[in-house]
Protein backbone atom coordinates (compact mmCIF):
# COMPACT_ATOMS: atom_id res chain seq x y z
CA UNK A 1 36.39 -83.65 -15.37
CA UNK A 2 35.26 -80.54 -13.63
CA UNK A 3 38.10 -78.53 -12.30
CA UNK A 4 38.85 -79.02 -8.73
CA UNK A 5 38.46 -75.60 -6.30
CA UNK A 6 40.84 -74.69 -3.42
CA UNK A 7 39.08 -73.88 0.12
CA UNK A 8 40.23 -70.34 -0.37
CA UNK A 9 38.76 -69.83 -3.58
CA UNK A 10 35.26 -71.14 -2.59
CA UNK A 11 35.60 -68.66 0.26
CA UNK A 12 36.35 -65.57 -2.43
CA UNK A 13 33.32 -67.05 -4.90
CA UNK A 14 30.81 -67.46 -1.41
CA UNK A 15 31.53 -63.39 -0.99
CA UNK A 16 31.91 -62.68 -4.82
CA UNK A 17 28.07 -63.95 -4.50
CA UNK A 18 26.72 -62.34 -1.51
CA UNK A 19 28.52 -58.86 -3.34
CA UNK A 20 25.79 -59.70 -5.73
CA UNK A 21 27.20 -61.52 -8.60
CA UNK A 22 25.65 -63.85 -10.67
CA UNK A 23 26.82 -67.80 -10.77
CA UNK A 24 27.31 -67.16 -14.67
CA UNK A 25 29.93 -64.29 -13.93
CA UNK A 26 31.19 -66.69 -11.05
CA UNK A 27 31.61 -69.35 -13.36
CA UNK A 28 33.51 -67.30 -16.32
CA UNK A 29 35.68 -66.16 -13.62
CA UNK A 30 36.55 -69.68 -11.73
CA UNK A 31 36.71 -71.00 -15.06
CA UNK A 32 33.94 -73.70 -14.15
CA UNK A 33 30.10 -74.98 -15.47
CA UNK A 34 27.58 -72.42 -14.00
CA UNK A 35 25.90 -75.95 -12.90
CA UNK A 36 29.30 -76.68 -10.55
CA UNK A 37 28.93 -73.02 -9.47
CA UNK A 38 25.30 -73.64 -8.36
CA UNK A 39 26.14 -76.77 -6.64
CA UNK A 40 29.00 -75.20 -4.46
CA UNK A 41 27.10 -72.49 -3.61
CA UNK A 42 24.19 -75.04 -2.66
CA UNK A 43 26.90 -77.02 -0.41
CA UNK A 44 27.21 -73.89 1.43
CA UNK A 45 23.86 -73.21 1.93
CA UNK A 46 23.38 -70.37 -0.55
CA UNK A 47 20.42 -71.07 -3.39
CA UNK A 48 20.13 -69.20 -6.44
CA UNK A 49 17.33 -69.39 -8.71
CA UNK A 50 17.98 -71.71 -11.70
CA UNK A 51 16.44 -71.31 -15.26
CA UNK A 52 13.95 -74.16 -15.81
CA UNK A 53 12.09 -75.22 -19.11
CA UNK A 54 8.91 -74.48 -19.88
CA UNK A 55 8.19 -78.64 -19.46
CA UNK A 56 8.86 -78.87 -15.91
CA UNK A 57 5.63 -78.03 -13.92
CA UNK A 58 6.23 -77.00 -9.72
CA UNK A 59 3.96 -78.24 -7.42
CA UNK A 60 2.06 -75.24 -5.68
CA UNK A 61 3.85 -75.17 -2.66
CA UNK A 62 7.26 -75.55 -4.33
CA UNK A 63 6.36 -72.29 -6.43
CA UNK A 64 5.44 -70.56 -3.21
CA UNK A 65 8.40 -71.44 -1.09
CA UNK A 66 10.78 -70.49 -4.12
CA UNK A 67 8.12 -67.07 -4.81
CA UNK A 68 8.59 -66.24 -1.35
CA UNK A 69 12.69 -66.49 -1.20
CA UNK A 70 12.86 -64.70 -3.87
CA UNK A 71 10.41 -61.69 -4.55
CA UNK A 72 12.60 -59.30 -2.04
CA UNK A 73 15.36 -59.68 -4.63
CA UNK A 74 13.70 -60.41 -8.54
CA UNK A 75 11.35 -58.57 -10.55
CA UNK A 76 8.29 -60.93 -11.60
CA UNK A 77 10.14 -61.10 -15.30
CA UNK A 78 13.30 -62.88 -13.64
CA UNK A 79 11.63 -65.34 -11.21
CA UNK A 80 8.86 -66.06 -14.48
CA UNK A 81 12.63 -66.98 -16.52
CA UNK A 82 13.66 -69.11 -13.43
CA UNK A 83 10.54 -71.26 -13.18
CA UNK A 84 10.25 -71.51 -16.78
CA UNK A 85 7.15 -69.36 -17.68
CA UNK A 86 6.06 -66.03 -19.17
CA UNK A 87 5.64 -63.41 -16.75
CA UNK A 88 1.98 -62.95 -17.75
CA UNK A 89 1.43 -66.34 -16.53
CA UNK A 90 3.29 -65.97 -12.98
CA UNK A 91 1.29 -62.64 -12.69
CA UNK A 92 -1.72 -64.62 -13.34
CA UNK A 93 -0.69 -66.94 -11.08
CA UNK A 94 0.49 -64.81 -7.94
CA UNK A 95 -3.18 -62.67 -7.71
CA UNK A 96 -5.16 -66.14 -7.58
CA UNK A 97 -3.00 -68.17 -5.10
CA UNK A 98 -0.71 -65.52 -3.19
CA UNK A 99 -2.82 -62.09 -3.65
CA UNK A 100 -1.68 -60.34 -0.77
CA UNK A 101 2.05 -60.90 -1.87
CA UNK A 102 0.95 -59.84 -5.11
CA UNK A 103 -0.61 -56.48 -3.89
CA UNK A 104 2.37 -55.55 -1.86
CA UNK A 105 5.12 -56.13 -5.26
CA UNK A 106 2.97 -53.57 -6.98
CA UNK A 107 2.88 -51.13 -4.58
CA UNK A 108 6.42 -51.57 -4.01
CA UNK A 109 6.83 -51.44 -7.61
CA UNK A 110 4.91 -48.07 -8.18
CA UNK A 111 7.10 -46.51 -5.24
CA UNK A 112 9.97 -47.17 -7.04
CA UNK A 113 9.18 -45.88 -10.44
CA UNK A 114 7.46 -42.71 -8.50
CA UNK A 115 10.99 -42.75 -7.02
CA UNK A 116 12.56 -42.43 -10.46
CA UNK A 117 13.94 -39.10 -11.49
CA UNK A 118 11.86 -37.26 -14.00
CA UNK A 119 12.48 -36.96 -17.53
CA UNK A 120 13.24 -33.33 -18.45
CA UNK A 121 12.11 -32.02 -21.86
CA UNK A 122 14.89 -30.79 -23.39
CA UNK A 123 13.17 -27.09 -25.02
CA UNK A 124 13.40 -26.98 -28.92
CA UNK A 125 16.59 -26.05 -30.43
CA UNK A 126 16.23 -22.23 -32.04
CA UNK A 127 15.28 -21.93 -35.33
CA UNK A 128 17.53 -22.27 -38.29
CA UNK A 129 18.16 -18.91 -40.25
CA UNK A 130 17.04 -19.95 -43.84
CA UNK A 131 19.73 -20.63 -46.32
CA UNK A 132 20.50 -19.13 -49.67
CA UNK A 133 17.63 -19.61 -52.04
CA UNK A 134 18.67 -22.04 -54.91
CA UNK A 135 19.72 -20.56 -58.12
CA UNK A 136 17.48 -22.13 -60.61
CA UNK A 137 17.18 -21.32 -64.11
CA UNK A 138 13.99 -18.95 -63.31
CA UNK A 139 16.56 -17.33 -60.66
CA UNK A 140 19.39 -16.74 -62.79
CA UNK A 141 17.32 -14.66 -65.29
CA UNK A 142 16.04 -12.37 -62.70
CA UNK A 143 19.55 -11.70 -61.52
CA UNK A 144 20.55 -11.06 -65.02
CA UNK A 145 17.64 -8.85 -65.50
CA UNK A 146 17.91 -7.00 -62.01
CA UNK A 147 21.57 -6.27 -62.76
CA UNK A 148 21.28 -5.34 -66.41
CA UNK A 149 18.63 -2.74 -64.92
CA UNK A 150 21.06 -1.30 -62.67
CA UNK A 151 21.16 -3.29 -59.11
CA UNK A 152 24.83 -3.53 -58.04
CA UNK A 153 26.22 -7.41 -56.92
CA UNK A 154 26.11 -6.82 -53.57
CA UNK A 155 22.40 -5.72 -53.36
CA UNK A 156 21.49 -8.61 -55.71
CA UNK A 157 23.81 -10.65 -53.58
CA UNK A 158 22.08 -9.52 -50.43
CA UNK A 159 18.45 -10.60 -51.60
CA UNK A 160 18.81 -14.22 -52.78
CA UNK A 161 21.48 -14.73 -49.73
CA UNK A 162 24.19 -15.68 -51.76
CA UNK A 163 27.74 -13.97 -51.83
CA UNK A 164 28.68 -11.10 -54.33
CA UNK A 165 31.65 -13.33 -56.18
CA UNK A 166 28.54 -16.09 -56.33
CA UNK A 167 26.70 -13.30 -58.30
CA UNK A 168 29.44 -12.05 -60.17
CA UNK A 169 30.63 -15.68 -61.50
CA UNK A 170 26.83 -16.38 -62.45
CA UNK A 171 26.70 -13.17 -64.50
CA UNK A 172 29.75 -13.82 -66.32
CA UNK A 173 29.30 -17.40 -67.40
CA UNK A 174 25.78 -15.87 -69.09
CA UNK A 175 27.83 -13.65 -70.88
CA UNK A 176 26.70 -10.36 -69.58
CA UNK A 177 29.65 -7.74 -69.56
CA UNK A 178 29.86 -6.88 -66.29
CA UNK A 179 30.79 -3.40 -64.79
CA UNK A 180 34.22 -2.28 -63.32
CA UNK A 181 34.67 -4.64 -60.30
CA UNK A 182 36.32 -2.78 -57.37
CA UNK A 183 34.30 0.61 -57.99
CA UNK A 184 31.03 -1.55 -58.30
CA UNK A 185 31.85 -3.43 -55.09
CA UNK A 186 32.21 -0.63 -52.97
CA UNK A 187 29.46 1.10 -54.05
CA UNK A 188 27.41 -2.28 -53.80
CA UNK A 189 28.59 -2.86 -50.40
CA UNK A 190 27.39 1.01 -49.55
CA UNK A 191 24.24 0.33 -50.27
CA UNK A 192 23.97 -2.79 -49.07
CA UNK A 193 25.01 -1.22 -45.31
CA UNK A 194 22.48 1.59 -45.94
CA UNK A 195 19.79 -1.30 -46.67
CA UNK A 196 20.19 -2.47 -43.30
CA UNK A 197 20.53 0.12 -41.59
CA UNK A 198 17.09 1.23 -42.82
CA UNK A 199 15.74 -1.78 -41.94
């Protein structure tokens, strides 16, 4: 048994509608069948468009009357849903039997989307710096081999982009014996500086 509705809170769902909510809102919030909602609302003298299956064919001057109450508020998508077929039908439709309503919705439809703000192209983000170059096996020997030559940690450090303990940790899991630490850093580091300051 649908639930019965107080005078005062048809009066709130009547302005609740003409604020522009749908009867399927209305009816979550009254707690009532969107098919009650529609009928009160009818009662009052307020018609809403009302899904329809595909089956049920309008005459034409029903799908006028309803076309012309309602294409100041819906899109052709919505009142195609309401009479129950596709949109590429009711556009089909509209240009052979109502043509000059037809040609006004898409002009009014291209002033709003020229009325649209436009999309702003976000520039590209700056390039990444490139990483430290992987220490493969090839890798590993030329380290061994640069610093066995000479080269101090921190300038073989600086030219694969890795950090001098990095270097220093490779070099003594190969078993080379490595120099005196604190004296080689420094002078590493020197060199390093003068490096870039050079370049």
């Amino acid at each position: 048994m649908p639930r019965l509705i107080a005078r005062a809170d048809l009066d709130q769902m009547v302005s609740m509608f003409n604020a522009g909510l749908r009867p399927d809102v209305l009816a979550s919030a009254f707690g009532i069948s969107e098919r009650a909602v529609y009928f009160r609302l009818a009662k009052r003298g307020l018609h809403y468009p009302r899904p329809r299956t595909r089956k049920q064919q309008l005459a034409i001057e029903v799908r006028q009357g309803k076309v012309n109450q309602w294409c100041s508020r819906f899109s052709v998508v919505q009142m195609a849903a309401y009479l129950g077929v596709r949109p590429r039908t009711l556009r089909a439709w509209l240009a052979k039997h109502m043509p000059q309503l037809y040609d006004q919705m898409k002009a009014n439809l291209r002033t709003r989307r020229a009325a649209r703000p436009k999309a702003v192209r976000i520039s590209a983000p700056p390039a990444r710096p490139p990483g430290p170059l992987p220490l493969t096996r090839w890798r590993r020997a030329q380290v061994k081999r640069a610093y066995l030559a000479g080269d101090t940690l921190a300038v073989i450090a600086r030219r694969y982009g890795h950090h001098t303990t990095t270097i220093w940790r490779l070099l003594r899991r190969q078993g080379v014996r490595l120099r005196e630490r604190t004296a080689h850093l420094r002078q590493g580091n020197g060199e390093a500086r003068r490096e870039a300051g050079a370049g």
